[in-house]
C-alpha atoms as a PDB file:
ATOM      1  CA  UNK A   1      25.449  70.079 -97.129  1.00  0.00           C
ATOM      2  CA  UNK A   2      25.946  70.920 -93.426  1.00  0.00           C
ATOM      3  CA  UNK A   3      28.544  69.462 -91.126  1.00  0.00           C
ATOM      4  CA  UNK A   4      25.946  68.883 -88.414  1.00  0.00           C
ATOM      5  CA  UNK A   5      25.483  64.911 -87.255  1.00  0.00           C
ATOM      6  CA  UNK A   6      22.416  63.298 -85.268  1.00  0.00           C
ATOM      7  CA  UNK A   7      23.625  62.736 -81.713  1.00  0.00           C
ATOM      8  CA  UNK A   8      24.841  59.325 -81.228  1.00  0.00           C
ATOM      9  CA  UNK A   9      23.003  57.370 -78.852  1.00  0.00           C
ATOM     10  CA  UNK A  10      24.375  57.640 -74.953  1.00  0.00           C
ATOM     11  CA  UNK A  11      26.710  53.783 -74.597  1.00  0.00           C
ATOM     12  CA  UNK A  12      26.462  52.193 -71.676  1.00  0.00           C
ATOM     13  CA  UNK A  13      28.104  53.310 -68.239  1.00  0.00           C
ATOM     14  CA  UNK A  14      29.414  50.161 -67.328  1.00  0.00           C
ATOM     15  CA  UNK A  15      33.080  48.566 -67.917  1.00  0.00           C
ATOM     16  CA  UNK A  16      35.137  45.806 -66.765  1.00  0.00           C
ATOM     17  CA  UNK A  17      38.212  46.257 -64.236  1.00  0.00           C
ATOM     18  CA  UNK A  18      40.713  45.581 -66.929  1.00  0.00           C
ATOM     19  CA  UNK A  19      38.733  47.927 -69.054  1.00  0.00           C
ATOM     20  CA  UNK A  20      39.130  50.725 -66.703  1.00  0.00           C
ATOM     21  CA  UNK A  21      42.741  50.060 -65.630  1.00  0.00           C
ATOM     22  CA  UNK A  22      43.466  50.203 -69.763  1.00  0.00           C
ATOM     23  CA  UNK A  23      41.396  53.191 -69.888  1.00  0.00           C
ATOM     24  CA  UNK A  24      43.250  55.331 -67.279  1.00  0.00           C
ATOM     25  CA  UNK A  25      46.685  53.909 -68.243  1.00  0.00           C
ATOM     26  CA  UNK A  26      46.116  55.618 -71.431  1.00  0.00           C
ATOM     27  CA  UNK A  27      45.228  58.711 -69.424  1.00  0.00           C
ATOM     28  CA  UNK A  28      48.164  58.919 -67.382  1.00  0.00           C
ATOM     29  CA  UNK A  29      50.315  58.275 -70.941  1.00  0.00           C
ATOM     30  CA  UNK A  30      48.845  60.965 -73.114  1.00  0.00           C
ATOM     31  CA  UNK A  31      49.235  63.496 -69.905  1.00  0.00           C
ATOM     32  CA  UNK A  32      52.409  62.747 -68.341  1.00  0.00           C
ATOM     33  CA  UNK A  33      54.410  61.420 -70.881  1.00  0.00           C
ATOM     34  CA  UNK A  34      53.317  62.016 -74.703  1.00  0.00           C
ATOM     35  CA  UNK A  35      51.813  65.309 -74.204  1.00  0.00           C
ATOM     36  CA  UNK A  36      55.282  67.376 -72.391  1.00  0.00           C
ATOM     37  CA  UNK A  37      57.217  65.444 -75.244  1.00  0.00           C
ATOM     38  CA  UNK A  38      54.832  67.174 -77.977  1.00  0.00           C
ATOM     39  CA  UNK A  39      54.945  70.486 -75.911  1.00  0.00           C
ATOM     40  CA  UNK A  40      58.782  70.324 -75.842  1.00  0.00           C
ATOM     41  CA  UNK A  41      58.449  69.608 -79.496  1.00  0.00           C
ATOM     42  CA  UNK A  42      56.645  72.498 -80.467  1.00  0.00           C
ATOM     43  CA  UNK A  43      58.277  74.605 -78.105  1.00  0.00           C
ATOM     44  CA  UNK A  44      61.840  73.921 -80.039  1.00  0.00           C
ATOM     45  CA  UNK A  45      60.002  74.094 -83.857  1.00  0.00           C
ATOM     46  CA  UNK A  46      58.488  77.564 -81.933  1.00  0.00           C
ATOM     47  CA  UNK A  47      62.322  78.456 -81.071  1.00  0.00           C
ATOM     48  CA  UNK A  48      63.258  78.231 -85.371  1.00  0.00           C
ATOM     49  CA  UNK A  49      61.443  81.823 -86.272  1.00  0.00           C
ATOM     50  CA  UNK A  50      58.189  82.109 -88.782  1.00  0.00           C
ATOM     51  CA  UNK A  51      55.845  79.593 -87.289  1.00  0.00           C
ATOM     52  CA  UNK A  52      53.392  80.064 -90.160  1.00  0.00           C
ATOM     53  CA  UNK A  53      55.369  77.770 -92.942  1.00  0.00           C
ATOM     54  CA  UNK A  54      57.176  75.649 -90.174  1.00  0.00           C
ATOM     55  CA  UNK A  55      55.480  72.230 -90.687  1.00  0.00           C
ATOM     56  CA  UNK A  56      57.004  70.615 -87.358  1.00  0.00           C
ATOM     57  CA  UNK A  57      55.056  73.700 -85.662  1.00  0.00           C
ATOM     58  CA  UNK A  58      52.347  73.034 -86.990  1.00  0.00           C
ATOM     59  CA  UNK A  59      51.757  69.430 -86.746  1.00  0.00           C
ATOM     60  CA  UNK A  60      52.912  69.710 -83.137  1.00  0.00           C
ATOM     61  CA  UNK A  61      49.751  71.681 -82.366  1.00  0.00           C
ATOM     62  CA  UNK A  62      47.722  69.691 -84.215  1.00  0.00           C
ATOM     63  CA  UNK A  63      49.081  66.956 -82.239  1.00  0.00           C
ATOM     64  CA  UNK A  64      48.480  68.672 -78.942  1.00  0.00           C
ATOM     65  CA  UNK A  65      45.035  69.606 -79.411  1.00  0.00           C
ATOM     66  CA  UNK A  66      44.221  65.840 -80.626  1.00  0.00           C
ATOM     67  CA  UNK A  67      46.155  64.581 -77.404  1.00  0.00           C
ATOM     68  CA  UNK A  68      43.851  67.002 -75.661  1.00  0.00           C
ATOM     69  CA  UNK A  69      40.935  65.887 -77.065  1.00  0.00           C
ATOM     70  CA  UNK A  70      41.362  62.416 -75.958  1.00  0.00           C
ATOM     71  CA  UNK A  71      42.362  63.470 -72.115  1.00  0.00           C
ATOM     72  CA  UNK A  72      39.221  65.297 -71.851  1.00  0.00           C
ATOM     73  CA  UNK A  73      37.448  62.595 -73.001  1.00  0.00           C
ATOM     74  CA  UNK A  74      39.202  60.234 -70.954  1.00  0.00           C
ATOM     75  CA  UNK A  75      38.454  61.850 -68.289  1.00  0.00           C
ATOM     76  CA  UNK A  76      35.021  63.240 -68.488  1.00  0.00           C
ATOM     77  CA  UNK A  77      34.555  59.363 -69.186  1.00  0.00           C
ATOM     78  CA  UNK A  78      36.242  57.556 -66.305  1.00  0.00           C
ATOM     79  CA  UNK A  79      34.038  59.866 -64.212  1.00  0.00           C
ATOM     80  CA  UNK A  80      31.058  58.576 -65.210  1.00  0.00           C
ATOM     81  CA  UNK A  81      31.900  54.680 -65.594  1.00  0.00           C
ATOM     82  CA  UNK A  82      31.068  52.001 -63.348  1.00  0.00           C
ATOM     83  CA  UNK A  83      33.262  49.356 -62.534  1.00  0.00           C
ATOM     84  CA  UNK A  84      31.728  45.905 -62.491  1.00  0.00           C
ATOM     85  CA  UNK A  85      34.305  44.257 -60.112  1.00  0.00           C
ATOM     86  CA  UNK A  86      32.416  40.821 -59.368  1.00  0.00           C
ATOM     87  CA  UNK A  87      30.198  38.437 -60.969  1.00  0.00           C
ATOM     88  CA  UNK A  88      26.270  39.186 -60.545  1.00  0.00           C
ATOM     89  CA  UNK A  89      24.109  36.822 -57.781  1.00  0.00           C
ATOM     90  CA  UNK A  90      22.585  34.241 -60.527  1.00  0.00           C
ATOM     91  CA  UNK A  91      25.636  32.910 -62.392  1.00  0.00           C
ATOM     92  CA  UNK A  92      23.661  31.142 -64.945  1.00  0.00           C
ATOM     93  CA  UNK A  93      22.293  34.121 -66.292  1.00  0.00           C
ATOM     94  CA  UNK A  94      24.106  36.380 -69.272  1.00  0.00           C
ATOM     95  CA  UNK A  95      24.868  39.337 -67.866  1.00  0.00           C
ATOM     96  CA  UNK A  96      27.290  42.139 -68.331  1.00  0.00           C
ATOM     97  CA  UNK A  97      30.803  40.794 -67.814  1.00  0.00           C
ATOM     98  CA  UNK A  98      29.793  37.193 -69.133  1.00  0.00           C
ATOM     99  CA  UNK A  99      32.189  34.764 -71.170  1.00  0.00           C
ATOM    100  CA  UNK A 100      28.872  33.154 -73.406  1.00  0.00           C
ATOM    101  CA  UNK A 101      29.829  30.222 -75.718  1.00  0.00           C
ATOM    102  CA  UNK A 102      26.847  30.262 -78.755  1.00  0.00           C
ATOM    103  CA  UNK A 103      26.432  27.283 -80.912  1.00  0.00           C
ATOM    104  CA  UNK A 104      25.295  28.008 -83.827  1.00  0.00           C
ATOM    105  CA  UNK A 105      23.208  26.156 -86.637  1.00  0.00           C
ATOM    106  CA  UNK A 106      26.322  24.328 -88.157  1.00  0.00           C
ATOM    107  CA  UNK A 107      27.262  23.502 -84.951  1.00  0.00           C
ATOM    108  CA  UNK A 108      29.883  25.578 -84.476  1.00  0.00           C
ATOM    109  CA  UNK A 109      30.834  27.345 -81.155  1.00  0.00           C
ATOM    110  CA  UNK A 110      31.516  30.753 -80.984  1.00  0.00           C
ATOM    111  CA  UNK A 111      32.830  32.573 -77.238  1.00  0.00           C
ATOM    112  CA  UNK A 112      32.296  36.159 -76.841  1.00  0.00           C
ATOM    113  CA  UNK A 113      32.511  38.721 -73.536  1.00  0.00           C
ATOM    114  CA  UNK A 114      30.331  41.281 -73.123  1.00  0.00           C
ATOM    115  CA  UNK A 115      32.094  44.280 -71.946  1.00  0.00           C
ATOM    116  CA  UNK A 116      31.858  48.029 -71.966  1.00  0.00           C
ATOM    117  CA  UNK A 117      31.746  49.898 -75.484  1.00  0.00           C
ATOM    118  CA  UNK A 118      34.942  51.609 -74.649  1.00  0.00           C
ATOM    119  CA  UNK A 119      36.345  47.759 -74.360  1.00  0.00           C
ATOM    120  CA  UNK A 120      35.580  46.928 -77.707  1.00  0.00           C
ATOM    121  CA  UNK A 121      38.195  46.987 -80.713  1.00  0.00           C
ATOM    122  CA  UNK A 122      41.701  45.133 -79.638  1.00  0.00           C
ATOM    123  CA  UNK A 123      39.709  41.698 -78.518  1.00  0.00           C
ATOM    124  CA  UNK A 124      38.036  40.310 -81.358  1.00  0.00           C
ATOM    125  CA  UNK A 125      35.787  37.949 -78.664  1.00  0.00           C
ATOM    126  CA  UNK A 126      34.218  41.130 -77.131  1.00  0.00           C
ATOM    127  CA  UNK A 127      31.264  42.409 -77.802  1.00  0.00           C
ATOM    128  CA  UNK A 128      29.425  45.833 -76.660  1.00  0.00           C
ATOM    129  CA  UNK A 129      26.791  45.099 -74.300  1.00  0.00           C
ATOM    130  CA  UNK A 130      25.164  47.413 -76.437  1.00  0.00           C
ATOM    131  CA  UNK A 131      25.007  45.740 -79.450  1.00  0.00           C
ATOM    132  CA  UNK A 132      22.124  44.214 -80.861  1.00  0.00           C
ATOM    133  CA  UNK A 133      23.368  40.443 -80.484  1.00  0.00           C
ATOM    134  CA  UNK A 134      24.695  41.208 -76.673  1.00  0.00           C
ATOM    135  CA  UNK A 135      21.156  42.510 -76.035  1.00  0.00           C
ATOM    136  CA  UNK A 136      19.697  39.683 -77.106  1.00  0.00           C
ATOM    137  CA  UNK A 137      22.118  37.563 -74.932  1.00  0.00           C
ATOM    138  CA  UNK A 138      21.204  39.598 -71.661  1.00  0.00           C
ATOM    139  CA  UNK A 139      19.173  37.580 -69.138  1.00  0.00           C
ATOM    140  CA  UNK A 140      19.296  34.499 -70.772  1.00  0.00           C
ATOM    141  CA  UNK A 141      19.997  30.882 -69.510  1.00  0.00           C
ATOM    142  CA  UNK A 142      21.904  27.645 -70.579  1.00  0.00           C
ATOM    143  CA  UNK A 143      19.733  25.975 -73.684  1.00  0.00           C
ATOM    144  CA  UNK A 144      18.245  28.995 -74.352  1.00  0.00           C
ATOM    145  CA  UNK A 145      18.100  30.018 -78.266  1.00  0.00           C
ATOM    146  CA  UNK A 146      18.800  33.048 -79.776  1.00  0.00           C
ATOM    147  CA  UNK A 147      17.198  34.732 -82.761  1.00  0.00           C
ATOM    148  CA  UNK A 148      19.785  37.294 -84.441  1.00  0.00           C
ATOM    149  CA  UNK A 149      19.046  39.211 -87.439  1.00  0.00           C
ATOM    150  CA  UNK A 150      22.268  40.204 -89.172  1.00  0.00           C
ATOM    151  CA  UNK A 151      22.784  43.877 -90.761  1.00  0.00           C
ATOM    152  CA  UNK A 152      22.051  41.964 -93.951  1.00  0.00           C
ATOM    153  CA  UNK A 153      18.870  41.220 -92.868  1.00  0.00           C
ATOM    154  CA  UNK A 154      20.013  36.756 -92.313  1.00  0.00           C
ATOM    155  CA  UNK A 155      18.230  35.310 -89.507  1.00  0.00           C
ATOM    156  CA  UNK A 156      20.778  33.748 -87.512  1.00  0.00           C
ATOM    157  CA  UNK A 157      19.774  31.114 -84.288  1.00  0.00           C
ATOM    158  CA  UNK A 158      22.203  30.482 -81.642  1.00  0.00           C
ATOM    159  CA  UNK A 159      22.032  28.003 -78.290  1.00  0.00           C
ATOM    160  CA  UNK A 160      23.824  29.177 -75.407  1.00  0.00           C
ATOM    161  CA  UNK A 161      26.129  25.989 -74.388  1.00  0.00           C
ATOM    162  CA  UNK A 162      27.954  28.094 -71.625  1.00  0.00           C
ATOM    163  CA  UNK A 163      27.942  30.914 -69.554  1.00  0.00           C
ATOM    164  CA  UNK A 164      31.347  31.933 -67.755  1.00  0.00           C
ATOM    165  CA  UNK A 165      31.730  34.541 -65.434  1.00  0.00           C
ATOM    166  CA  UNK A 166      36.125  35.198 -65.054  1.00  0.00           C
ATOM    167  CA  UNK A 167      36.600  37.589 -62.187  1.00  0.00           C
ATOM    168  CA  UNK A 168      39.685  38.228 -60.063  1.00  0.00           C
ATOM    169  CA  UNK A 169      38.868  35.377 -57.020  1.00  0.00           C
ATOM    170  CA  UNK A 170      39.764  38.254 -54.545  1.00  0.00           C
ATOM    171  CA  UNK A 171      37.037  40.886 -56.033  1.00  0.00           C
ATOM    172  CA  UNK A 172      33.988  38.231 -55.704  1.00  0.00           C
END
């Protein structure tokens, strides 16, 4: 059995201006902070002699090449993002960016935002505008239902009861 993996599909481009300032914050950590405090770390375990049973040598480089994985990620990434800064023409459409409260068939209200897939993970109210129930969501209006077929295969129907769109007053 091979190590190779299918490509994973391209996520979208777009992200959310706390999204981005999270995003580079991170950036500027892992380079001008965490990553000369590993270097100076390694450079001292370097300083104690045989490097090849030195474990505090070794896990330092392990650390700086996973530190410099994620900067060159970061970066290549930030690149190619757009920042959606303002909230689109038609307001009473779902679109990316959009606080949407569902009701669903026990009548029971659930809010999510659909950001960026590098937003997802820390806010358990976001959603990936590329996932299946945020693509469903996209374009629709107040009162309009939603069919969503769970991983499990459950057919689940939402109504969208409200359609929020929270941006910074002085970006809109």
């Amino acid at each position: 059995m091979g190590r190779w993996r299918a490509p994973q599909p391209r996520s979208s481009k777009y992200i959310t201006v706390e999204g981005y300032e999270r995003l580079n914050s991170e950036l500027k950590e892992l380079w001008k902070v965490k990553r000369p405090q590993v270097t100076q770390a390694v450079k001292e375990a370097a300083a104690q002699g045989d490097r090849s049973e030195n474990a505090e040598y070794i896990y330092g480089k392990k650390q700086l090449r996973e530190i410099d994985r994620r900067v060159r990620y970061l970066a290549k990434r930030l690149e190619d993002i757009v920042v959606v800064e303002r909230a689109p023409d038609n307001p009473n459409m779902v679109f990316f960016g959009a606080w949407v409260t569902l009701l669903d068939e026990d009548d029971q209200k659930h809010c999510y935002r659909l950001v960026g897939a590098d937003e997802i993970g820390d806010q358990p109210d976001y959603i990936s505008i590329d996932s299946p129930l945020a693509r469903q969501l996209v374009k629709k209006q107040l009162n309009d239902e939603v069919t969503f077929t769970k991983p499990n295969g459950d057919e689940v129907y939402y109504e969208i009861v409200g359609i929020e769109y929270r941006y910074d007053k002085r970006t809109t």
